[in-house]
Each structure stands twice: as structure tokens, then as C-alpha cells.
C-alpha atoms as a PDB file:
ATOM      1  CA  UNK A   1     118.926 106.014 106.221  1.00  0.00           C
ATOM      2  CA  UNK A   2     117.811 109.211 104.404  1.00  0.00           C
ATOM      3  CA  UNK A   3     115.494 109.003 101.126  1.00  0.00           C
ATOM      4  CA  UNK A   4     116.515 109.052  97.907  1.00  0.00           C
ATOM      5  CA  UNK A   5     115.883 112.405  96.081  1.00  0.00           C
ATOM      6  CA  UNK A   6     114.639 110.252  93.514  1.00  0.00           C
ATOM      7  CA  UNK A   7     111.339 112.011  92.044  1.00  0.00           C
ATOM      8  CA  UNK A   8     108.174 110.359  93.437  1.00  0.00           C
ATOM      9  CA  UNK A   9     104.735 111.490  93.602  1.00  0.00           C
ATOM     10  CA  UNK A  10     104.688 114.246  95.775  1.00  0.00           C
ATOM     11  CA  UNK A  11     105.668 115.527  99.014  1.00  0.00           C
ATOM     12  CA  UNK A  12     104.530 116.126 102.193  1.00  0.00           C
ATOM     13  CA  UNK A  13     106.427 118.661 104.444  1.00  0.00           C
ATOM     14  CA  UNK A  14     106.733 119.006 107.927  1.00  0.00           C
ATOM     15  CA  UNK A  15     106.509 122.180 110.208  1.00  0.00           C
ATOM     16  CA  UNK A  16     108.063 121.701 113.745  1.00  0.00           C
ATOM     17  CA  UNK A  17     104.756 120.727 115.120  1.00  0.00           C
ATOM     18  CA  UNK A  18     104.714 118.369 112.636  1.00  0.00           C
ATOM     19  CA  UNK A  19     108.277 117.398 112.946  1.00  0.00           C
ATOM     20  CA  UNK A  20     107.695 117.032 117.714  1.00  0.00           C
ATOM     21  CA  UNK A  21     104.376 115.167 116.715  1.00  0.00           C
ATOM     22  CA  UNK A  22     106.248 112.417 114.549  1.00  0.00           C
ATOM     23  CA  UNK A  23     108.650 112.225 117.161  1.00  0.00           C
ATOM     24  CA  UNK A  24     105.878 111.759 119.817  1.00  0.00           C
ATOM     25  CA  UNK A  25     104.560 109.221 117.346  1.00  0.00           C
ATOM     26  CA  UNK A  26     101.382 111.047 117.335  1.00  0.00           C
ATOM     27  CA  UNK A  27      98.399 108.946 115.583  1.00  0.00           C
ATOM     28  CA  UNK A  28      97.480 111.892 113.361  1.00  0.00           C
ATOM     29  CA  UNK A  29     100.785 112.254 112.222  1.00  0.00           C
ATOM     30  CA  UNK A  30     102.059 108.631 112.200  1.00  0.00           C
ATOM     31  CA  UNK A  31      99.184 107.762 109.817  1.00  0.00           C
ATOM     32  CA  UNK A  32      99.912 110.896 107.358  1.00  0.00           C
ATOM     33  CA  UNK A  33     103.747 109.123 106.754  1.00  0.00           C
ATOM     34  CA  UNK A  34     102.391 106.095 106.376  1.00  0.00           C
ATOM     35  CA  UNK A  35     100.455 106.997 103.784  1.00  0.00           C
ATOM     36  CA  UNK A  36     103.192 109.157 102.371  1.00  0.00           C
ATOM     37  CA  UNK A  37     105.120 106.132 102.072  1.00  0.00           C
ATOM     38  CA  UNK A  38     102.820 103.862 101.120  1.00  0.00           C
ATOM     39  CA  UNK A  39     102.214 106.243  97.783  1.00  0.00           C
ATOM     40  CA  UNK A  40     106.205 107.401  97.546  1.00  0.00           C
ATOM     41  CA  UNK A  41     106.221 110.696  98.676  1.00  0.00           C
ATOM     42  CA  UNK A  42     108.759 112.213 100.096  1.00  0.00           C
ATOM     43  CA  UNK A  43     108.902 113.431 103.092  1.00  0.00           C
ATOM     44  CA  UNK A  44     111.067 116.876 103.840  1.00  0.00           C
ATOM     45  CA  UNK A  45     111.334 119.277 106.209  1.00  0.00           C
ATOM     46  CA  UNK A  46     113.373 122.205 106.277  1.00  0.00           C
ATOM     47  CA  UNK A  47     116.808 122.496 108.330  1.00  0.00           C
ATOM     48  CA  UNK A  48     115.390 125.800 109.801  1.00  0.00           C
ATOM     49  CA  UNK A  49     112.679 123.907 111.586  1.00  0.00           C
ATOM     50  CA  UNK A  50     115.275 122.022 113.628  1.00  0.00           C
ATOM     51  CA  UNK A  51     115.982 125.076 115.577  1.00  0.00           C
ATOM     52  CA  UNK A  52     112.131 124.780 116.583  1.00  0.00           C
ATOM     53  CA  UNK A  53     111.869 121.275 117.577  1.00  0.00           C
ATOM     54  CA  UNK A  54     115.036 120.691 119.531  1.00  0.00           C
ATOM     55  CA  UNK A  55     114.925 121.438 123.071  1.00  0.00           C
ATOM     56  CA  UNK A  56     116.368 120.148 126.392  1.00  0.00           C
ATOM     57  CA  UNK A  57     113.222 117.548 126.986  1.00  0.00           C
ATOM     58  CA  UNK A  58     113.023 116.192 123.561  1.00  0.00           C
ATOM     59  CA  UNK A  59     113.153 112.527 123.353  1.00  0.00           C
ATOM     60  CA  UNK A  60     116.635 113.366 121.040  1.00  0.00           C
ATOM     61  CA  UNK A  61     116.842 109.119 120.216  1.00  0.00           C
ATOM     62  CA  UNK A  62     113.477 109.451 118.683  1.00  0.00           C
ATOM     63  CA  UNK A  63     113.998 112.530 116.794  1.00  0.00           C
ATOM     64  CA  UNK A  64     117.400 111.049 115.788  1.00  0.00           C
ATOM     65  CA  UNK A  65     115.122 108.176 114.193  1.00  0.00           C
ATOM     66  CA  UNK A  66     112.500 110.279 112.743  1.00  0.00           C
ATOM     67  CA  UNK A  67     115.045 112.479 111.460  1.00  0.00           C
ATOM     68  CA  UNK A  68     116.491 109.234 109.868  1.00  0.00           C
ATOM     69  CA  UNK A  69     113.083 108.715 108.100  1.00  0.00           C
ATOM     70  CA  UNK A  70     112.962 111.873 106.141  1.00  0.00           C
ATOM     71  CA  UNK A  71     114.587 114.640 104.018  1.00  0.00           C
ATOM     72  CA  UNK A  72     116.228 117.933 105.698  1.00  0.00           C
ATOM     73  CA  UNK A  73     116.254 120.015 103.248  1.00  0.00           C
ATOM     74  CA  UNK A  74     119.298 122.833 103.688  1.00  0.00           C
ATOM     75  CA  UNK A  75     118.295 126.625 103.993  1.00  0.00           C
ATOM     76  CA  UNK A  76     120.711 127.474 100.791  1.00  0.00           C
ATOM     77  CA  UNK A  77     120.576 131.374  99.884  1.00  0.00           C
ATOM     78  CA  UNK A  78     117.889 130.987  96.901  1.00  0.00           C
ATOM     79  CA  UNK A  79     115.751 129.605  99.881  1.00  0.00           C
ATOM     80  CA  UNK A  80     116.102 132.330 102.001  1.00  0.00           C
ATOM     81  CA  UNK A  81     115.778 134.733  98.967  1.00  0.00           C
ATOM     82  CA  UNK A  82     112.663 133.025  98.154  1.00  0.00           C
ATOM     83  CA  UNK A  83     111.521 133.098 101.768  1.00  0.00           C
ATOM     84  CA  UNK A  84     111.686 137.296 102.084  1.00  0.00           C
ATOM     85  CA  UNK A  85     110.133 137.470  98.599  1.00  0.00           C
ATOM     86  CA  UNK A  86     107.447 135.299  99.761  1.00  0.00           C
ATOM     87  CA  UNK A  87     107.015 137.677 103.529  1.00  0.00           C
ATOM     88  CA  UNK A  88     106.809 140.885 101.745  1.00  0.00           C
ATOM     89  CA  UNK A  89     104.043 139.445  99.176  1.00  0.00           C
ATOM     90  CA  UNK A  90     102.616 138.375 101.777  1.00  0.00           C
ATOM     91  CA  UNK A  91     102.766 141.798 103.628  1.00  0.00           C
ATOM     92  CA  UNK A  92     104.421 139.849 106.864  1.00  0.00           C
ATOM     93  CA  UNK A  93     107.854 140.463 108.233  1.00  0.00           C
ATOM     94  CA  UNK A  94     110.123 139.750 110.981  1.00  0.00           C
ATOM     95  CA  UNK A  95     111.314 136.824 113.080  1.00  0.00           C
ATOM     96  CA  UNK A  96     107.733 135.854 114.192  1.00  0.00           C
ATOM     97  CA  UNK A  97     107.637 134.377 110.683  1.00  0.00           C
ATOM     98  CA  UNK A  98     110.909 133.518 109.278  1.00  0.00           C
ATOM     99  CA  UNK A  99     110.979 130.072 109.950  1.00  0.00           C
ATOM    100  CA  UNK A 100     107.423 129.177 107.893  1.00  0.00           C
ATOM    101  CA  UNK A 101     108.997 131.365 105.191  1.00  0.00           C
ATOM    102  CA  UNK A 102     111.504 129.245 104.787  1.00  0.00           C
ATOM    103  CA  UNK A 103     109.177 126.327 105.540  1.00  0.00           C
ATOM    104  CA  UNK A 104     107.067 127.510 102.457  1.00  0.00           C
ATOM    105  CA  UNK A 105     109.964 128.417 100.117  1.00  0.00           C
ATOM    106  CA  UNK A 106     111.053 124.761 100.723  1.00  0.00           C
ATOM    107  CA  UNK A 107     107.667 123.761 100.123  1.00  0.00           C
ATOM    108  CA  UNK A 108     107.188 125.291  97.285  1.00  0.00           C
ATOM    109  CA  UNK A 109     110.518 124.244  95.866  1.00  0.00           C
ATOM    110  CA  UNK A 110     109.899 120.709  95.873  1.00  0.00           C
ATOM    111  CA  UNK A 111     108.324 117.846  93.369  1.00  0.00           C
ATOM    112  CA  UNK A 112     104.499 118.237  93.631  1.00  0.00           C
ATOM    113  CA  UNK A 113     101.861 118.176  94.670  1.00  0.00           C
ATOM    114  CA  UNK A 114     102.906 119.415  98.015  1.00  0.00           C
ATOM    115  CA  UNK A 115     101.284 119.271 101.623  1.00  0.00           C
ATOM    116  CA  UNK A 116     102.102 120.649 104.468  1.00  0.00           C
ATOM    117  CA  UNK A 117     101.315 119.571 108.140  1.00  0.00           C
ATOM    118  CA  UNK A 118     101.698 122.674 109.806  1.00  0.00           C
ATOM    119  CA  UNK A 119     100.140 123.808 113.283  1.00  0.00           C
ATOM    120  CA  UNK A 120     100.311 127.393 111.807  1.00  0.00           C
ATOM    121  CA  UNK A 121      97.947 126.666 108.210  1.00  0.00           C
ATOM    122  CA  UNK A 122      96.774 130.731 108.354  1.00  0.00           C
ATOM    123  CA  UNK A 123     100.262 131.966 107.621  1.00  0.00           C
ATOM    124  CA  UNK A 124     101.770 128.973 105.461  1.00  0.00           C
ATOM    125  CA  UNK A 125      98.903 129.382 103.364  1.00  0.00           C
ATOM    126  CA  UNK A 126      99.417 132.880 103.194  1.00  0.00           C
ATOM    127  CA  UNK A 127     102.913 132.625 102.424  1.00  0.00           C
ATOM    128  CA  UNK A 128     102.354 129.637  99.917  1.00  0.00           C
ATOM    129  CA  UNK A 129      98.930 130.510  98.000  1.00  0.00           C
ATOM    130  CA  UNK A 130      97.282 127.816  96.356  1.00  0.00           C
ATOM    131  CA  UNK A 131     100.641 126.135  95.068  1.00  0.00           C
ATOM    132  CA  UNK A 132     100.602 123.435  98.314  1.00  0.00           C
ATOM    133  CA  UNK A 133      97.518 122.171 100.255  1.00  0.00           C
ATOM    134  CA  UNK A 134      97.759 123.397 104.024  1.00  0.00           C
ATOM    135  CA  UNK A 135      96.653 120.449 106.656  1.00  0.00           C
ATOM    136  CA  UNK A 136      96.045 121.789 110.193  1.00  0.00           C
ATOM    137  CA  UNK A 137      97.653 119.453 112.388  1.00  0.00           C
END
């Protein structure tokens, strides 16, 4: 069952850490989507932070499940045009952070206020500003 895109009161976005943790049921992370869905947010991630989190020893029923329980949000081309813009202001390039660009264009993209779980808070919050509260997870 995937959420509706109906507009609630916020969202909270998951990086890949975020994304393995909620798969490994982590108690941090178990309690922040419980509370997201105990005051409607909506939970995203983006579809480039797949390509993080899947790997041959992932549990891939469990991330099926928590998959199930939240919103990929596609990598469309105003995302990724969003996500370069947001590197170069940022003064960051290359592969070592294209993923959290796209993480943070997503981010910043959808129905606020926003927060992000993110194991990497320095860059997201470099590459997001002040528009989305970071949460080192």
C-alpha cells in the first residue's frame, strides 16, 4: 500500500541510512515514523536512494514492506536539474554527492515543513539551507 499524495502536514524524508535503519527496524528510526504517522506526514524517499540501500545481504522482504510504507519519489529531470543547481551553490560536485543532491532536491520539493533523517546532516544541510531541518541519525 503506498500513501496517498494527499497534502498532510509535512514530511519527513529518508536518506539510505535512514531508509537500511527502517528496514532493520531500528528504535530511533521506528519511533520517528511513528510519529510521522501519528501527525500525517508523509513519508518519501527518493528513488535514487534505492541504489544505496539494496545490496546482496539486505533483508529484501523487509525492505519490500518498508518500501510499502512510504513514498518513492521518481528522480524526474527537474529533480536532477535542481540537484546540480543545488551542488554548484553549494560549491560540491561529483558522484561522492549526487545521491543527497537529489535527496535534497526531493526534499526540498515536497509539502512542508520538511525533515530529513540523514546519516550525512553536514552536506544535506549544505545542499538544503535552512528550507528542511537536518536530523543526524
Amino acid at each position: 500500500m503506498t500513501r496517498s499524495p494527499a497534502t498532510p502536514g509535512g514530511t519527513l524524508v529518508l536518506d539510505s541510512e535512514g531508509l537500511a535503519k527502517a528496514v532493520l527496524r531500528d528504535r530511533t528510526v521506528t519511533a520517528w515514523l511513528a510519529l510521522a504517522r501519528a501527525d500525517d506526514l508523509r513519508v518519501i524517499t527518493s528513488a535514487a536512494t534505492l541504489v544505496e540501500v539494496v545490496h546482496p545481504r539486505v533483508n529484501r522482504p523487509a525492505l519490500e514492506w518498508t518500501l510499502s510504507r512510504l513514498v518513492i519519489e521518481p528522480v524526474t529531470e527537474p529533480i536532477a536539474r535542481h540537484a546540480a543547481t543545488l551542488l554548484s551553490d553549494a560549491g560540491l560536485h561529483g558522484h561522492e554527492y549526487a545521491i543527497d543532491a537529489m535527496l535534497s532536491a526531493t526534499a526540498l520539493a515536497a509539502p512542508g515543513p520538511v525533515t530529513v533523517l540523514t546519516s550525512d546532516p553536514e552536506d544535506v544541510a549544505a545542499l538544503c539551507g535552512p528550507r528542511v531541518t537536518v536530523i543526524k541519525i
